[in-house]
C-alpha atoms as a PDB file:
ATOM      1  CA  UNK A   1     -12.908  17.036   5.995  1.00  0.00           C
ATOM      2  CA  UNK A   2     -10.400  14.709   7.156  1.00  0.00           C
ATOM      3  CA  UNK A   3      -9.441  15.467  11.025  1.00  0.00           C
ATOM      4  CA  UNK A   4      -5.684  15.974  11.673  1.00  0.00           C
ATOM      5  CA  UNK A   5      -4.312  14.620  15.455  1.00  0.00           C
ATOM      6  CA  UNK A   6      -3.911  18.462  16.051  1.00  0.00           C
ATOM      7  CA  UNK A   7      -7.998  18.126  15.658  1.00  0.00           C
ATOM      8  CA  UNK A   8      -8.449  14.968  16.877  1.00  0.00           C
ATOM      9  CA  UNK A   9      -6.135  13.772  19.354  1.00  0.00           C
ATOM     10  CA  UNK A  10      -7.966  11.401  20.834  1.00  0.00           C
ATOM     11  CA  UNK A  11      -7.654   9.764  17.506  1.00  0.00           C
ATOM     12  CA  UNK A  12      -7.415   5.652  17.802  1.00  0.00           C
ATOM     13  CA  UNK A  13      -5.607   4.985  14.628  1.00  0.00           C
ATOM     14  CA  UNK A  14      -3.383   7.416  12.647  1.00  0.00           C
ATOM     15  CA  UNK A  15      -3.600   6.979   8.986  1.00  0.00           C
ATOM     16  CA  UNK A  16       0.209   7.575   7.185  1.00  0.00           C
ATOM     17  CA  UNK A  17      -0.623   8.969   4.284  1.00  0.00           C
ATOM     18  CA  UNK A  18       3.192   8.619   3.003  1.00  0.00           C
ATOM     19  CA  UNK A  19       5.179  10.960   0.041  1.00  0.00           C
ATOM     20  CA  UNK A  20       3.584   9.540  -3.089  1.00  0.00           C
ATOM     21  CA  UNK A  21      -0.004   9.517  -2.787  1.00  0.00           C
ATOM     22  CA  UNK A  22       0.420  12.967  -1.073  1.00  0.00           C
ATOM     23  CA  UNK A  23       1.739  14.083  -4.379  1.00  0.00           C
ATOM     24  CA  UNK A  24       0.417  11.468  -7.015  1.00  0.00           C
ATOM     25  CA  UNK A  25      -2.939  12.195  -8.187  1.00  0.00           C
ATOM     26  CA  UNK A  26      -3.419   7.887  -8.823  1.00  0.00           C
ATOM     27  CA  UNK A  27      -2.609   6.954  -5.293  1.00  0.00           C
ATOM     28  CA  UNK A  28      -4.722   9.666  -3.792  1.00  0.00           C
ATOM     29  CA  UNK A  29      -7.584   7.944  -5.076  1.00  0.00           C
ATOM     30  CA  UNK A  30      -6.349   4.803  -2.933  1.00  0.00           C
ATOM     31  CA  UNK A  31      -6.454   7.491   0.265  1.00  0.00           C
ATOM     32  CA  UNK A  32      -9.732   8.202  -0.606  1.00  0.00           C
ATOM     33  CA  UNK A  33     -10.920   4.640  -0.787  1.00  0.00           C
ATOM     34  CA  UNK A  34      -9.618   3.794   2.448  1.00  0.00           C
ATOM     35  CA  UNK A  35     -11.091   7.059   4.077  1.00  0.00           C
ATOM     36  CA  UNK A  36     -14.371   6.065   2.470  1.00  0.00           C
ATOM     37  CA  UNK A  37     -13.655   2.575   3.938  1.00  0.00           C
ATOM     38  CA  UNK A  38     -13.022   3.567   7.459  1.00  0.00           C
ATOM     39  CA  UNK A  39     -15.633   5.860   8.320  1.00  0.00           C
ATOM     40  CA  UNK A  40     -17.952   3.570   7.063  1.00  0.00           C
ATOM     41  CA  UNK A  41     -16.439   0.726   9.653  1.00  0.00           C
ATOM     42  CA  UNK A  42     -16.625   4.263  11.959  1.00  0.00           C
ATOM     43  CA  UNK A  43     -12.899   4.267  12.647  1.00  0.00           C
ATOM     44  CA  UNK A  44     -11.451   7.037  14.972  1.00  0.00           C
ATOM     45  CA  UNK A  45      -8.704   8.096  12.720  1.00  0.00           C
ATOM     46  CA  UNK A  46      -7.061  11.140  11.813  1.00  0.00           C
ATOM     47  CA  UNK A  47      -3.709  12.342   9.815  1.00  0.00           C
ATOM     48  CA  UNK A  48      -0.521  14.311  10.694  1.00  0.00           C
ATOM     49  CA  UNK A  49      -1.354  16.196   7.837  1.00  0.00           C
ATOM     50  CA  UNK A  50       1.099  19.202   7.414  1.00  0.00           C
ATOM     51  CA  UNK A  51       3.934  18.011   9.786  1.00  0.00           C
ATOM     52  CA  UNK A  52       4.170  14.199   8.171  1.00  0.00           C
ATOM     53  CA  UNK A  53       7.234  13.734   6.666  1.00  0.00           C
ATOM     54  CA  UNK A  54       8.275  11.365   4.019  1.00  0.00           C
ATOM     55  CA  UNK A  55       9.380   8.160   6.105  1.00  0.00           C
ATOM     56  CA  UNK A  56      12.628   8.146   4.750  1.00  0.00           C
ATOM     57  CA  UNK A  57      12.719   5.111   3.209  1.00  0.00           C
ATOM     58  CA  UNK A  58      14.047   6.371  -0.338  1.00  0.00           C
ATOM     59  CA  UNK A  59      16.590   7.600   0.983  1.00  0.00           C
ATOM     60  CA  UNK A  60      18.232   4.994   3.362  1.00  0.00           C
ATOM     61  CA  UNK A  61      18.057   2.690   0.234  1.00  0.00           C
ATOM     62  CA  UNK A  62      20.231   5.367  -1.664  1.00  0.00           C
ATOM     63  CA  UNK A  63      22.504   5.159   1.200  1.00  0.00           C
ATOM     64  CA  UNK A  64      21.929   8.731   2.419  1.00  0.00           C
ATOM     65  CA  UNK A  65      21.609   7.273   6.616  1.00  0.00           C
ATOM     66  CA  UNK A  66      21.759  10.033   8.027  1.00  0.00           C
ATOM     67  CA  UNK A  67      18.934  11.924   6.301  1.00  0.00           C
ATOM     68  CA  UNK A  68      17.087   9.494   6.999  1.00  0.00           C
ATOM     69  CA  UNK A  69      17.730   9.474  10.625  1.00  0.00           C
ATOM     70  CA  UNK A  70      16.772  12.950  10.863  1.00  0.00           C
ATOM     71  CA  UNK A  71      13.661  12.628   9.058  1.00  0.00           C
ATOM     72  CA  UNK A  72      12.886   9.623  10.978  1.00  0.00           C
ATOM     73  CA  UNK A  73      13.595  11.407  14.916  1.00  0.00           C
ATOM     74  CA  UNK A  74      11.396  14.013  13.447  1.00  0.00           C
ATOM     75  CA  UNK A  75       8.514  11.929  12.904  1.00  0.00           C
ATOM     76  CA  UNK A  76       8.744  10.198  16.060  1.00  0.00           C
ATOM     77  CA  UNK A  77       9.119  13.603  17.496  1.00  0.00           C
ATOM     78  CA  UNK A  78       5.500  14.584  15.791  1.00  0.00           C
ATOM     79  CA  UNK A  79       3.917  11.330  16.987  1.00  0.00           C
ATOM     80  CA  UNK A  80       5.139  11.301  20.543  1.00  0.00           C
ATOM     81  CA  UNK A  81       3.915  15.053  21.019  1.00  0.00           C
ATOM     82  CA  UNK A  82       0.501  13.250  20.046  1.00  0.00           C
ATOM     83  CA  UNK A  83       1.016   9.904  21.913  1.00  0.00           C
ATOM     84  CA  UNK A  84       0.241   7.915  18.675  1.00  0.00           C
ATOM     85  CA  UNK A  85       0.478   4.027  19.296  1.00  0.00           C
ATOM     86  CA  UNK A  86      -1.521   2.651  15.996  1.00  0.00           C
ATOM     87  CA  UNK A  87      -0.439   3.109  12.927  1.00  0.00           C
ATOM     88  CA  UNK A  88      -2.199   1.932   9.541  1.00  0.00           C
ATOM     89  CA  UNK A  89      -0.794   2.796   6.269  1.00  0.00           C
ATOM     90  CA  UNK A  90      -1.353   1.678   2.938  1.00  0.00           C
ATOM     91  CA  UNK A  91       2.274   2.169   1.822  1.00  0.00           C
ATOM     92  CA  UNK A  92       4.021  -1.004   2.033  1.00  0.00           C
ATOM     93  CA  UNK A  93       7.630   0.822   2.424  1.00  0.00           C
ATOM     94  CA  UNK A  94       6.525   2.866   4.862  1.00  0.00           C
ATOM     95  CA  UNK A  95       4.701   0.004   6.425  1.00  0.00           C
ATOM     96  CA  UNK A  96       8.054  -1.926   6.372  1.00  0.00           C
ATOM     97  CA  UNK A  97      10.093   1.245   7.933  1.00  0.00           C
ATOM     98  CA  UNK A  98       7.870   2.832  10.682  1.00  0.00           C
ATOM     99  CA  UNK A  99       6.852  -0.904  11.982  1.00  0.00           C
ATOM    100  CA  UNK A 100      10.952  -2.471  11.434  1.00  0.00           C
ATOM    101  CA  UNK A 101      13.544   0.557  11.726  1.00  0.00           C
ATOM    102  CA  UNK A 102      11.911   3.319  13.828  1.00  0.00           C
ATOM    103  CA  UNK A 103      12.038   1.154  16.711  1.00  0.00           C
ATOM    104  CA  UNK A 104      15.832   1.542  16.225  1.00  0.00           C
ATOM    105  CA  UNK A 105      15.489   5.201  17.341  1.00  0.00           C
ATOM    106  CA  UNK A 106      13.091   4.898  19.652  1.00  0.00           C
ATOM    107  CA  UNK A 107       9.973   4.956  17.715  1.00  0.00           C
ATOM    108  CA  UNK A 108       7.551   1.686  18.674  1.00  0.00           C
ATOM    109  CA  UNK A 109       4.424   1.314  17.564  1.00  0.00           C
ATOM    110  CA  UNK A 110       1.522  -1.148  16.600  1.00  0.00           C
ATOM    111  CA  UNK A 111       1.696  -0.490  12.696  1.00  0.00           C
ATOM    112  CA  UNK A 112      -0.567  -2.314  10.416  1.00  0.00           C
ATOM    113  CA  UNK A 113      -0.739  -2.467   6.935  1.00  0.00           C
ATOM    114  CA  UNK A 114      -3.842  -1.712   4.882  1.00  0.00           C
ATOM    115  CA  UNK A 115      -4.626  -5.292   3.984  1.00  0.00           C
ATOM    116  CA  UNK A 116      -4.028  -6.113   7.742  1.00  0.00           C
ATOM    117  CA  UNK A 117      -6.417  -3.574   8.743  1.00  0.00           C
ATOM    118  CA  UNK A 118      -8.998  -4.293   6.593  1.00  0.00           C
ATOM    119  CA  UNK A 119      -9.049  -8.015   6.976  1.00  0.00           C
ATOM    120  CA  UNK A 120      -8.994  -7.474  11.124  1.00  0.00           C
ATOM    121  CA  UNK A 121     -12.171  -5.037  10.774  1.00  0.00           C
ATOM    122  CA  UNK A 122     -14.035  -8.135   8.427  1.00  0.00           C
ATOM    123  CA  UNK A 123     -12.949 -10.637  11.301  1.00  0.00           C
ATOM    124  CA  UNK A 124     -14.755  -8.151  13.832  1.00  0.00           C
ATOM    125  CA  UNK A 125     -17.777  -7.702  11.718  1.00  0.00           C
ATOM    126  CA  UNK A 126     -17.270  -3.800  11.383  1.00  0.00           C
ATOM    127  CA  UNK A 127     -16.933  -4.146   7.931  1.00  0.00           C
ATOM    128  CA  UNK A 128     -18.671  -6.204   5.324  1.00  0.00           C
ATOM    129  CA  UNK A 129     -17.248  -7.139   2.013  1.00  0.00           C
ATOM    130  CA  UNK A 130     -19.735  -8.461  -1.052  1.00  0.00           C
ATOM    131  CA  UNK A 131     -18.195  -9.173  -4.792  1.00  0.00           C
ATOM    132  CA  UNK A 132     -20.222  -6.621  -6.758  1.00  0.00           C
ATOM    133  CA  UNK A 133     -18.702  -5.690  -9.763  1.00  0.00           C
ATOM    134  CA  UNK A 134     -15.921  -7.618  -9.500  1.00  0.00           C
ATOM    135  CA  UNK A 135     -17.288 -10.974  -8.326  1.00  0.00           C
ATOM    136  CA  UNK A 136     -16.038 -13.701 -10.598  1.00  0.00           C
ATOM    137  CA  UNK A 137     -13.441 -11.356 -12.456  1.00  0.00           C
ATOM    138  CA  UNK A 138      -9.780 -12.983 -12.783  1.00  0.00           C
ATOM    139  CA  UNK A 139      -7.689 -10.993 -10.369  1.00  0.00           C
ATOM    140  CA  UNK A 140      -4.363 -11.867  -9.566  1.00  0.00           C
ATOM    141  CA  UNK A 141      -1.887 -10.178  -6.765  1.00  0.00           C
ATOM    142  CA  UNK A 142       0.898  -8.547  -6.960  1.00  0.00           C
ATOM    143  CA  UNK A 143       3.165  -8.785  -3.204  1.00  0.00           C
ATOM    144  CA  UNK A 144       4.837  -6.217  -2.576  1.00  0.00           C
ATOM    145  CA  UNK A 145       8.689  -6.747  -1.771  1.00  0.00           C
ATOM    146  CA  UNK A 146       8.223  -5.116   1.655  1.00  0.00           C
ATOM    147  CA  UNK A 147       5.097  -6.158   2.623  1.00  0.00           C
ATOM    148  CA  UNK A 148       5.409 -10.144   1.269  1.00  0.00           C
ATOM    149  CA  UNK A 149       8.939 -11.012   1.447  1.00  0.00           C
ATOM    150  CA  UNK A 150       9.918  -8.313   3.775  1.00  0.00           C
ATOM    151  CA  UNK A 151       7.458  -9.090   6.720  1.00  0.00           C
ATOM    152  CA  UNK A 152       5.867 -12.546   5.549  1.00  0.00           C
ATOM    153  CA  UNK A 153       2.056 -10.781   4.794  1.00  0.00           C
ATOM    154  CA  UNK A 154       0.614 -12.775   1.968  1.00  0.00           C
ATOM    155  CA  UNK A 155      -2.541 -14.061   3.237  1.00  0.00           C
ATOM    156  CA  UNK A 156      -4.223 -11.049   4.399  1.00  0.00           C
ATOM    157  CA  UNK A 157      -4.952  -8.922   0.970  1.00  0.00           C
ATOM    158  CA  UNK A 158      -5.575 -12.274  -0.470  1.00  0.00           C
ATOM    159  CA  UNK A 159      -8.519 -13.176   1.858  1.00  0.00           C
ATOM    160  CA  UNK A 160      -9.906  -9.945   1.277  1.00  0.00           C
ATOM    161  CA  UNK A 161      -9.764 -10.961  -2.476  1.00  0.00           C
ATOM    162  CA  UNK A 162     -11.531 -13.916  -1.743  1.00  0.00           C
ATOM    163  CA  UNK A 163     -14.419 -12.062   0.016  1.00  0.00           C
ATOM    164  CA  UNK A 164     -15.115  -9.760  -3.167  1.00  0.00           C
ATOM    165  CA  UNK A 165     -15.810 -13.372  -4.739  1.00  0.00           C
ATOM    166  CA  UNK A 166     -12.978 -13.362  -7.354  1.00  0.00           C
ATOM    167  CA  UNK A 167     -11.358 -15.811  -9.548  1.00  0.00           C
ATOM    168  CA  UNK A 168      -8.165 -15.291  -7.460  1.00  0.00           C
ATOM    169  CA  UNK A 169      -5.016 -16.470  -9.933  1.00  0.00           C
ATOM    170  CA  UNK A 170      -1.419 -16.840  -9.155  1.00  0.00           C
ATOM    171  CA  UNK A 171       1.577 -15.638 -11.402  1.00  0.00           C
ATOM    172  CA  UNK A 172       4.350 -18.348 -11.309  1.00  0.00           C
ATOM    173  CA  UNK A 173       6.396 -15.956  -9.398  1.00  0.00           C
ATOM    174  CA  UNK A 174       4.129 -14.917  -6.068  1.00  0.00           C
ATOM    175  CA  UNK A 175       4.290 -15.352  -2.234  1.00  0.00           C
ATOM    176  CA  UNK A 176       7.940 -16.221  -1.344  1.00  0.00           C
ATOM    177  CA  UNK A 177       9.019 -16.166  -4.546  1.00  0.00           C
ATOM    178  CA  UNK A 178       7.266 -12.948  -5.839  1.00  0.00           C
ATOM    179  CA  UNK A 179       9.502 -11.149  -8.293  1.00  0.00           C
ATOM    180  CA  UNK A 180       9.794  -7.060  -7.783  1.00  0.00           C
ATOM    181  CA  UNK A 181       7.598  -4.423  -9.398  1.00  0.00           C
ATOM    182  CA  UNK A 182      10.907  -2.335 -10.686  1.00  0.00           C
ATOM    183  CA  UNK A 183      10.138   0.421  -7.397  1.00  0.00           C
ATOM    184  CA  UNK A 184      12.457  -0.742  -4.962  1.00  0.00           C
ATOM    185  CA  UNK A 185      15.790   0.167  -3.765  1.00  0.00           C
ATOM    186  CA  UNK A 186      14.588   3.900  -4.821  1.00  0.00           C
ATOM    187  CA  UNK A 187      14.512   2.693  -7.930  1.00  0.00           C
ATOM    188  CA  UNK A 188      10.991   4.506  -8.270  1.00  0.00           C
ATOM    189  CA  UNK A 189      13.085   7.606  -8.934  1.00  0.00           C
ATOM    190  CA  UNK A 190      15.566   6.900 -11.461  1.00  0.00           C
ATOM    191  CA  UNK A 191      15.679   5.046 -15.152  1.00  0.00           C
ATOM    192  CA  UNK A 192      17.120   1.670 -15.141  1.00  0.00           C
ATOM    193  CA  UNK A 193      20.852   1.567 -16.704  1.00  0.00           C
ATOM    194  CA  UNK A 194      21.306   1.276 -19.918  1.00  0.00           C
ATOM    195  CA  UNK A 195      21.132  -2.030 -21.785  1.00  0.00           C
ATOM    196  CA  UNK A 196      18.950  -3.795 -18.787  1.00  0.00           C
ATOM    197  CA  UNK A 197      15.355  -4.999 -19.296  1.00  0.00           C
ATOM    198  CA  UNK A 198      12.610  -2.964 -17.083  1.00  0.00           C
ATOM    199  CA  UNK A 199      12.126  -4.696 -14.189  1.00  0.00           C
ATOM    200  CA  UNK A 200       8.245  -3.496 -14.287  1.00  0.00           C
ATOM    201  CA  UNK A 201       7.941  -4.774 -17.966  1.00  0.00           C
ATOM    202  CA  UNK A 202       8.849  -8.033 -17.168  1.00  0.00           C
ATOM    203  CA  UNK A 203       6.592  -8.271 -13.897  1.00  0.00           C
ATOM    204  CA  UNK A 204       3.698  -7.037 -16.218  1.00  0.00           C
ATOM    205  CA  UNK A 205       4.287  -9.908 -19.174  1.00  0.00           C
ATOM    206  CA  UNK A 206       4.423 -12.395 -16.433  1.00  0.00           C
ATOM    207  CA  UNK A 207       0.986 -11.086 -15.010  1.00  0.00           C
ATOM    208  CA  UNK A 208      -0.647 -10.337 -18.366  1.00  0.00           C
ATOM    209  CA  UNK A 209       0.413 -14.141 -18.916  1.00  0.00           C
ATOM    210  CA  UNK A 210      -2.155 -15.631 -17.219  1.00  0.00           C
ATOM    211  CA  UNK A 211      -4.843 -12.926 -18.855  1.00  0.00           C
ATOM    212  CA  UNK A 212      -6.048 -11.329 -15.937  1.00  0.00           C
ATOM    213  CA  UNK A 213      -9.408  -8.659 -15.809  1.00  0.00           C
ATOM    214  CA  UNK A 214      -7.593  -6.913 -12.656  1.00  0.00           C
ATOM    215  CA  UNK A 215      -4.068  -6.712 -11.473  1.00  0.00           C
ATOM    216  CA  UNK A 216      -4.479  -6.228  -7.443  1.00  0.00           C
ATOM    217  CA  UNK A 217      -1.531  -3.874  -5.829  1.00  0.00           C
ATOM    218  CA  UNK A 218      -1.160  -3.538  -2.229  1.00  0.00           C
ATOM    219  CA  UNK A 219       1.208  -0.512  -2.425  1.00  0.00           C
ATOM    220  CA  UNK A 220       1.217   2.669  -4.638  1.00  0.00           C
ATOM    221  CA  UNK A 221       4.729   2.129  -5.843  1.00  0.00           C
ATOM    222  CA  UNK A 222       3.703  -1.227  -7.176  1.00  0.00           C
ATOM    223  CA  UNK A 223       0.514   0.477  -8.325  1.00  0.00           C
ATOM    224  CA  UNK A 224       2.580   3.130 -10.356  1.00  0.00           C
ATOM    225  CA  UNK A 225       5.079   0.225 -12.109  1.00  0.00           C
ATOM    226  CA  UNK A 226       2.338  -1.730 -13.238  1.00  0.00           C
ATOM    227  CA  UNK A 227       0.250   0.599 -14.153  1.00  0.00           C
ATOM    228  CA  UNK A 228       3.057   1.897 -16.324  1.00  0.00           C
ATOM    229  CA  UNK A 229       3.417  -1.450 -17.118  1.00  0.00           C
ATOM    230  CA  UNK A 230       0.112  -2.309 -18.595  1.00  0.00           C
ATOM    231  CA  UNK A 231       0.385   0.600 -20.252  1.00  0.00           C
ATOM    232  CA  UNK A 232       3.761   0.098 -22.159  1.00  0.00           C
ATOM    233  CA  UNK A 233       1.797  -3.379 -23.540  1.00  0.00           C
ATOM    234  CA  UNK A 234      -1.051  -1.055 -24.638  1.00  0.00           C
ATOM    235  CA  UNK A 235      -3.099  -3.205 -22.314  1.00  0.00           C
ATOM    236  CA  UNK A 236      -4.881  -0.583 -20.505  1.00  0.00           C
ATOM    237  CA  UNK A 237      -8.499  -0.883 -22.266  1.00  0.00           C
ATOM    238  CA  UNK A 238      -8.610  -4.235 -21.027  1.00  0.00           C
ATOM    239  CA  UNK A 239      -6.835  -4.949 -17.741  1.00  0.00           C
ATOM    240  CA  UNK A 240      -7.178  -2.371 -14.563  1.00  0.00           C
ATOM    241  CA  UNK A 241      -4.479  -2.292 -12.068  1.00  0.00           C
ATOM    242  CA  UNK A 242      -6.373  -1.437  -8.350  1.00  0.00           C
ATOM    243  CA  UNK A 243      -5.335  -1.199  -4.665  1.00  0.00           C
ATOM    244  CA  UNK A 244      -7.287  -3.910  -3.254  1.00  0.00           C
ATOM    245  CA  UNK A 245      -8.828  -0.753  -0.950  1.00  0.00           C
ATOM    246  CA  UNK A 246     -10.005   0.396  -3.927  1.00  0.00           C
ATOM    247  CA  UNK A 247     -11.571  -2.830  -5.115  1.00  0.00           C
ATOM    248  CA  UNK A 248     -13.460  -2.859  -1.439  1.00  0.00           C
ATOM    249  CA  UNK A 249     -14.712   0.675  -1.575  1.00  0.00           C
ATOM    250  CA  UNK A 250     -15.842   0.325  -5.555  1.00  0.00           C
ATOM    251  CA  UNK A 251     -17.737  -3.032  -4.289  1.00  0.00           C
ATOM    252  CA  UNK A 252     -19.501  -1.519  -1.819  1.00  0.00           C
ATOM    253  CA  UNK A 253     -20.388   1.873  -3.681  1.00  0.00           C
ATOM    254  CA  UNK A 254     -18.253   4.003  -1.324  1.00  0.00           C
END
């Protein structure tokens, strides 16, 4: 029962939904949370649904420009038919592309991610965060490439953190100096070459270093790698990896 713009174009915020947690069954359950999230803040939001396209993001980084330019005009296309102006999207890539190379072709919008989102509803008191569950846990945060380094947003999914009353600990490699989850550059699609280390195995040791209960993603790429991650280390029984949405919405019972 989610309303598309086609349903709802009087729609405040649209909500990018982006390629992989329209076809990952894991990072729908971060869509769900943040549904569950903003009708409880009562949010006008809706979706393009049906004519959202992947962002192109993957594909510039494979060097394929002008695929990406035509899947880029045709989103633009889609939103200016609607008149979209605010965009919120959990996605850090597409967070990074809509908000930083759209404009390029004449796409300009507000575009917020997630974490911004969230933390700006808190600030205006339409949304309440307690610990629950996961007050006093050991959490730390993984930044996202395009959402830390990319566009200088470390604070905001770590104050949200702080509200759910967590034991919030740093990896030596965080903020500025975070270190990749092994998803960028397209990698997400392809095996690394032959004789090199995973990138996502090493991000994981350096996390499960300081022996966290959660591992707190702020994209589903990163979500994916570490998850994979964890899972290579046979660590899964004992540490999660969650979208900090998700911690919110299992906090409050959503």
């Amino acid at each position: 029962n989610v309303p598309t713009i086609e349903t709802k174009p009087d729609a405040e915020y649209l909500y990018w939904i982006g390629c992989q947690s329209s076809y990952d069954a894991r990072s729908r359950e971060v869509v769900r949370a943040m549904i569950s999230i903003m009708r409880k803040a009562q949010i006008s939001f809706a979706i393009l649904g049906k004519t959202e396209k992947c962002s192109g993001e993957p594909v510039r980084r494979l060097g394929e420009e002008g695929r990406f330019q035509q899947l880029a005009l045709e989103n633009i296309e889609v939103m200016q038919q609607h008149g979209i102006r605010k965009i919120v999207t959990h996605c850090a890539h597409c967070f990074n592309t809509i908000k930083n190379e759209y404009p390029g072709l004449g796409g300009n919008y507000e575009v917020m991610h997630h974490t911004q989102f969230l933390k700006s509803l808190v600030q205006e008191g339409r949304l309440t965060i307690e610990g629950g569950k996961f007050k006093g846990k050991r959490i730390t945060f993984h930044d996202p490439c395009y959402l830390g380094r990319a566009n200088k947003v470390y604070e905001a999914p770590r104050d949200l953190l702080r509200k759910l009353e967590v034991e919030l600990i740093e990896m030596k490699r965080c903020k500025s100096k975070g270190f990749c989850c092994g998803a960028g550059g397209a990698q997400m699609f392809k095996e690394p070459e032959p004789g090199n280390k995973d990138v996502n195995i090493e991000r994981t040791e350096e996390a499960l270093e300081i022996k966290p209960e959660v591992i707190a993603a702020g994209c589903p790429f990163c979500n994916t790698m570490m998850t994979d991650g964890v899972k290579n280390k046979e660590q899964e029984d004992n540490v999660a990896v969650m979208d900090v949405a998700e911690m919110i919405a299992s906090a409050a019972d959503l």
